[in-house]
PDB file of N, CA and C in Angstrom:
ATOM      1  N   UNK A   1      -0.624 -13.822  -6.728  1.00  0.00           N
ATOM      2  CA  UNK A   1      -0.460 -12.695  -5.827  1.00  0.00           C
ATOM      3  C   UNK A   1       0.822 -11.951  -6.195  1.00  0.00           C
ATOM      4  N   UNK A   2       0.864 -10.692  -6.054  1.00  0.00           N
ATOM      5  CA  UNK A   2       2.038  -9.882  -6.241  1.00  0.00           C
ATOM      6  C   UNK A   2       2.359  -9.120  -4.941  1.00  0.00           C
ATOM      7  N   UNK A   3       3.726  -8.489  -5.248  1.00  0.00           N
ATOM      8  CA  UNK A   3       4.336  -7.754  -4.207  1.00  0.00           C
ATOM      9  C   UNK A   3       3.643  -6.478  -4.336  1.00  0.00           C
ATOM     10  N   UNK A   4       3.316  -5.540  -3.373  1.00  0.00           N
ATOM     11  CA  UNK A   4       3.223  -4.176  -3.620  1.00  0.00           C
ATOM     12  C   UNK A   4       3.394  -3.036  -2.570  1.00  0.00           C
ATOM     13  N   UNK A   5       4.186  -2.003  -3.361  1.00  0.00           N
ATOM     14  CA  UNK A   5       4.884  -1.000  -2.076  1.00  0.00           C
ATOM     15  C   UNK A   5       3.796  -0.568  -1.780  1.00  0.00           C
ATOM     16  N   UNK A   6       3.148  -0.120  -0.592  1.00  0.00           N
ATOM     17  CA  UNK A   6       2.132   0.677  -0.233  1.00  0.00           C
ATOM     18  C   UNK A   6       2.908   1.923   0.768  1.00  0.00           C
ATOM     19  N   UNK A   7       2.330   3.389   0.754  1.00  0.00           N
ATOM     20  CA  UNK A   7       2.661   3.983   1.534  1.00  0.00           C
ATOM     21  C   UNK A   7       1.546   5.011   2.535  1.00  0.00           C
ATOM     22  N   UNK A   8       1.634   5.128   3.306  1.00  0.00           N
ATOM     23  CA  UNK A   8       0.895   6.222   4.156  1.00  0.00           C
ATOM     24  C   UNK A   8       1.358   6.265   5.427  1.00  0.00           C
ATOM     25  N   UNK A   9       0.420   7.802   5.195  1.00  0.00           N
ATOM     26  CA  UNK A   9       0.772   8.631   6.625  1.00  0.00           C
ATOM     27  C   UNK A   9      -0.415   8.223   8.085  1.00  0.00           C
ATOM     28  N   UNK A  10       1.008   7.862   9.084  1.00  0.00           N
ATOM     29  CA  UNK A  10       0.253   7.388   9.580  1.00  0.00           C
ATOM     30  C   UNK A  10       0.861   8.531  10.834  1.00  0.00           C
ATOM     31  N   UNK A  11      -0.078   9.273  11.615  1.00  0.00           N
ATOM     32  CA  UNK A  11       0.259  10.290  12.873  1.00  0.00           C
ATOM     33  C   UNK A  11       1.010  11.648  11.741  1.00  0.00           C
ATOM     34  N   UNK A  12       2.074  11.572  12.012  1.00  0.00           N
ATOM     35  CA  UNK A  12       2.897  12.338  11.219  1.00  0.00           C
ATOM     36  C   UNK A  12       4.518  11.838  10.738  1.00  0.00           C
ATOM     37  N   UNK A  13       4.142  10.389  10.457  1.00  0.00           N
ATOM     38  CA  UNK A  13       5.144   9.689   9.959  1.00  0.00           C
ATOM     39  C   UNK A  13       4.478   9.141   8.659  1.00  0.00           C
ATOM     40  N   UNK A  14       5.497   8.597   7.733  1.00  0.00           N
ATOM     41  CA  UNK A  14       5.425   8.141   6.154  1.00  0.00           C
ATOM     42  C   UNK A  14       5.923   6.637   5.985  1.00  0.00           C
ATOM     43  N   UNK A  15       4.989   5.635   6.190  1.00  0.00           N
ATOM     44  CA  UNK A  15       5.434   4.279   6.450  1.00  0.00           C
ATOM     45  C   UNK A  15       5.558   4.016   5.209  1.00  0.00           C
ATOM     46  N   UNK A  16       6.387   3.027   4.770  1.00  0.00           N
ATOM     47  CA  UNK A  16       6.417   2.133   3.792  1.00  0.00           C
ATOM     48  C   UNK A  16       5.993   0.942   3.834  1.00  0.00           C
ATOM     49  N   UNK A  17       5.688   0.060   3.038  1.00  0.00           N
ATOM     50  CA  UNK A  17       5.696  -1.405   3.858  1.00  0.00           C
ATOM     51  C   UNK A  17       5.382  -2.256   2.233  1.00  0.00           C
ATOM     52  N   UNK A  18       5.765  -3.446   2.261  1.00  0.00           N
ATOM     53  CA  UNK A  18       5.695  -4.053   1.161  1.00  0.00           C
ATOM     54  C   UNK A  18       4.470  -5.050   1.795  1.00  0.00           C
ATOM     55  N   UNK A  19       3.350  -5.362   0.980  1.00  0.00           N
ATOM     56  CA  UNK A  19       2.189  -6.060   1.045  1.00  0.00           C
ATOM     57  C   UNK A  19       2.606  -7.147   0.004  1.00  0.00           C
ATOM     58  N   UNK A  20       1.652  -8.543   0.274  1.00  0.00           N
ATOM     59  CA  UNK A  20       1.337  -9.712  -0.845  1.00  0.00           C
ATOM     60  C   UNK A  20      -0.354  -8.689  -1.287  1.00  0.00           C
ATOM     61  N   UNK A  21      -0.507  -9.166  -2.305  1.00  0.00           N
ATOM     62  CA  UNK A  21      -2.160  -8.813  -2.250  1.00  0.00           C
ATOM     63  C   UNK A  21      -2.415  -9.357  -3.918  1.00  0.00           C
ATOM     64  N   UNK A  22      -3.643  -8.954  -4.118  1.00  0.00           N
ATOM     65  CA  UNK A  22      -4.190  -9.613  -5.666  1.00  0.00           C
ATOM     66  C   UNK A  22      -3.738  -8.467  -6.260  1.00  0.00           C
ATOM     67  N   UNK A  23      -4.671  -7.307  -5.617  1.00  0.00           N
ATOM     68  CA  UNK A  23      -4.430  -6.649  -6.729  1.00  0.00           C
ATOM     69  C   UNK A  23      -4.324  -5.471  -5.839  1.00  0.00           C
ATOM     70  N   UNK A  24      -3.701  -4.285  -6.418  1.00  0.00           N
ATOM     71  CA  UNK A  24      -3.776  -2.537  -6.019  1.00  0.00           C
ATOM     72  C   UNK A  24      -4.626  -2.214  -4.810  1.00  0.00           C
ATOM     73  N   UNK A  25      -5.788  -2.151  -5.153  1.00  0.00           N
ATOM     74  CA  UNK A  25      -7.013  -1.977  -4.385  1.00  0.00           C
ATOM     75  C   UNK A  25      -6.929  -2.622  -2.958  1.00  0.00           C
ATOM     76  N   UNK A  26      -6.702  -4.267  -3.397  1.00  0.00           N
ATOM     77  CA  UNK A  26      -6.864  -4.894  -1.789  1.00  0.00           C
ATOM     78  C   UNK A  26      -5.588  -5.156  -0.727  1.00  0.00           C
ATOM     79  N   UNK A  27      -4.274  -4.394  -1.744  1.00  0.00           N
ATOM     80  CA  UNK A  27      -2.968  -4.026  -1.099  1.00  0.00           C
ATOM     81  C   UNK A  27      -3.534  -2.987  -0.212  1.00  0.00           C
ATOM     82  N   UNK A  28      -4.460  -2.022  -0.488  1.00  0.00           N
ATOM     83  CA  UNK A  28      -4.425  -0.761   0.441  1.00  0.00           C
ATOM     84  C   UNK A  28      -5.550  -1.220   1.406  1.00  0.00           C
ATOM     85  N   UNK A  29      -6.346  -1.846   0.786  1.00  0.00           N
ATOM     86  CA  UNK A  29      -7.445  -2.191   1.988  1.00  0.00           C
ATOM     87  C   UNK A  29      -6.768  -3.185   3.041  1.00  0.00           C
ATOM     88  N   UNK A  30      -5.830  -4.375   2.795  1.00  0.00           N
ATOM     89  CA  UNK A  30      -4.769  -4.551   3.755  1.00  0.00           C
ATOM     90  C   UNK A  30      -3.875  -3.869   4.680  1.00  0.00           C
ATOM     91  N   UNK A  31      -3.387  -2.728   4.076  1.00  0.00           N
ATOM     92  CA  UNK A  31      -2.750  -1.431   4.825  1.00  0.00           C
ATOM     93  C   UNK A  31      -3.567  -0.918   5.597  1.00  0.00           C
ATOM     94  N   UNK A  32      -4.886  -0.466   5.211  1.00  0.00           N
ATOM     95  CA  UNK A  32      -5.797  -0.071   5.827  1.00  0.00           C
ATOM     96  C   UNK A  32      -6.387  -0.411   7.418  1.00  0.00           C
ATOM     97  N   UNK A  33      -6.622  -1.898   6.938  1.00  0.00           N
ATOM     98  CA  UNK A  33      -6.981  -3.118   7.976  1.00  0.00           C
ATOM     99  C   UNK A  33      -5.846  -3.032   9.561  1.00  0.00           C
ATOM    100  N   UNK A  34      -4.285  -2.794   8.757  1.00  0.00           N
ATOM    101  CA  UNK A  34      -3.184  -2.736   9.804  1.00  0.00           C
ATOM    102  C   UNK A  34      -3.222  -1.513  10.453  1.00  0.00           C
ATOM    103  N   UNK A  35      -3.356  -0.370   9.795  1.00  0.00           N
ATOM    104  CA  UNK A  35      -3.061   1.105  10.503  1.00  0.00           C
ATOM    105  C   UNK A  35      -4.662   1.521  10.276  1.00  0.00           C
ATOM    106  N   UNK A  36      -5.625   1.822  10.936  1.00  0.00           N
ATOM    107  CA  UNK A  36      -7.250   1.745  10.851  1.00  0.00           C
ATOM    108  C   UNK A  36      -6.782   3.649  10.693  1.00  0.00           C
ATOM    109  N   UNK A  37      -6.186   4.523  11.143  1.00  0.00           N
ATOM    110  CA  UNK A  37      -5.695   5.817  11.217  1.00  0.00           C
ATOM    111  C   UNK A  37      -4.851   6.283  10.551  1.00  0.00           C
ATOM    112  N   UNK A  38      -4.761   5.558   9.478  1.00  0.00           N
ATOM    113  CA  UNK A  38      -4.225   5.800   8.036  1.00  0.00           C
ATOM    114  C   UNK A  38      -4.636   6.958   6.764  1.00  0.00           C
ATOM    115  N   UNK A  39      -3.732   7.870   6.865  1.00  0.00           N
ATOM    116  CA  UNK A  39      -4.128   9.097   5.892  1.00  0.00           C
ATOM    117  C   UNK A  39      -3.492   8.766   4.834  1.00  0.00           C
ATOM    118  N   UNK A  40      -3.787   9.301   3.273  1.00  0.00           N
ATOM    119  CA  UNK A  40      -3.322   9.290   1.777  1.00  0.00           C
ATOM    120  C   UNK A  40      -2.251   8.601   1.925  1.00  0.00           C
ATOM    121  N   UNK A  41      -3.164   7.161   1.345  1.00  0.00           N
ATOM    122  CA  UNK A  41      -2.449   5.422   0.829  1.00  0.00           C
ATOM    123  C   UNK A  41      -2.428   5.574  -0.417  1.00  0.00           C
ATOM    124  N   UNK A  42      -1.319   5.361  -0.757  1.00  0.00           N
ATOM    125  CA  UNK A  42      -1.264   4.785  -2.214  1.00  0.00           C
ATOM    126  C   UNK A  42       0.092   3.927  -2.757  1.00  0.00           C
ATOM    127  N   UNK A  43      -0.255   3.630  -3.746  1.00  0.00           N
ATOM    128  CA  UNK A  43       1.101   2.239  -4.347  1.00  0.00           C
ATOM    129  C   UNK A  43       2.267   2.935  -4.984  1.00  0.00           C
ATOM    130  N   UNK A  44       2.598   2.770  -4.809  1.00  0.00           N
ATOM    131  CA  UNK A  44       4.297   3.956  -5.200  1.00  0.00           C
ATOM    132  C   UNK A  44       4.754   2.918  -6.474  1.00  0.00           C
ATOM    133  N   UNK A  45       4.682   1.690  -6.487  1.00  0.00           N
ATOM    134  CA  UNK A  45       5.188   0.925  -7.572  1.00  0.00           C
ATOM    135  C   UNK A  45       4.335   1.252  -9.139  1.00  0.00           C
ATOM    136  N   UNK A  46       5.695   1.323 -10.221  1.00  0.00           N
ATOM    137  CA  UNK A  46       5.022   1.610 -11.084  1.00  0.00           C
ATOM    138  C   UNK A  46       3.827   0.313 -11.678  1.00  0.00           C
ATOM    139  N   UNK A  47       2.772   0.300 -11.944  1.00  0.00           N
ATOM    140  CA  UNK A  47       1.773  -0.529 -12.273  1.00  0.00           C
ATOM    141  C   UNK A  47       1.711  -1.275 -13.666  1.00  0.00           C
ATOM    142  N   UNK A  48       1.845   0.222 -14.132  1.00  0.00           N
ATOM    143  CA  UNK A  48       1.835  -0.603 -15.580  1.00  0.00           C
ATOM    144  C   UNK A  48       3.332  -0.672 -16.645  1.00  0.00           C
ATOM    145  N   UNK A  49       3.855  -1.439 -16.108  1.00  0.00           N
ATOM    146  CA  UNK A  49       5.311  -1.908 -16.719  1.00  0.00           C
ATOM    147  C   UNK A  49       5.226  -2.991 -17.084  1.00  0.00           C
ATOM    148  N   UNK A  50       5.920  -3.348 -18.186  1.00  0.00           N
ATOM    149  CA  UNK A  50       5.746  -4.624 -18.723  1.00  0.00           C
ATOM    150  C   UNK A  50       6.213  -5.645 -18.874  1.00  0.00           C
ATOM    151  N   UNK A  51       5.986  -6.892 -18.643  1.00  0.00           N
ATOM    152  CA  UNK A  51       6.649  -7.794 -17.429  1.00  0.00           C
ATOM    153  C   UNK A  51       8.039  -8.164 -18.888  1.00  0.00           C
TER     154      UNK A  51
END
């Protein structure tokens, strides 16, 4: 599992929040799950850097 920044707008605020998750995808579907009224999610961390 990895760390991952996720961000969205949630009302008219810009949450941040750091997720565990597998991968990209099920970081936001986690975000998702927490704020169900969640507008444009996405991972702010760069992805492909090399370890």
């Amino acid at each position: 599992m990895k760390n991952f920044l996720i961000s969205g707008l949630v009302g008219e605020y810009r949450i941040k929040i750091n997720l565990f998750a597998i991968s990209p995808n099920h970081a936001i579907k986690v975000f998702q799950q927490k704020y169900p009224k969640a507008e444009d999610i996405y991972v702010i961390q760069d992805l492909f850097k090399g370890k």
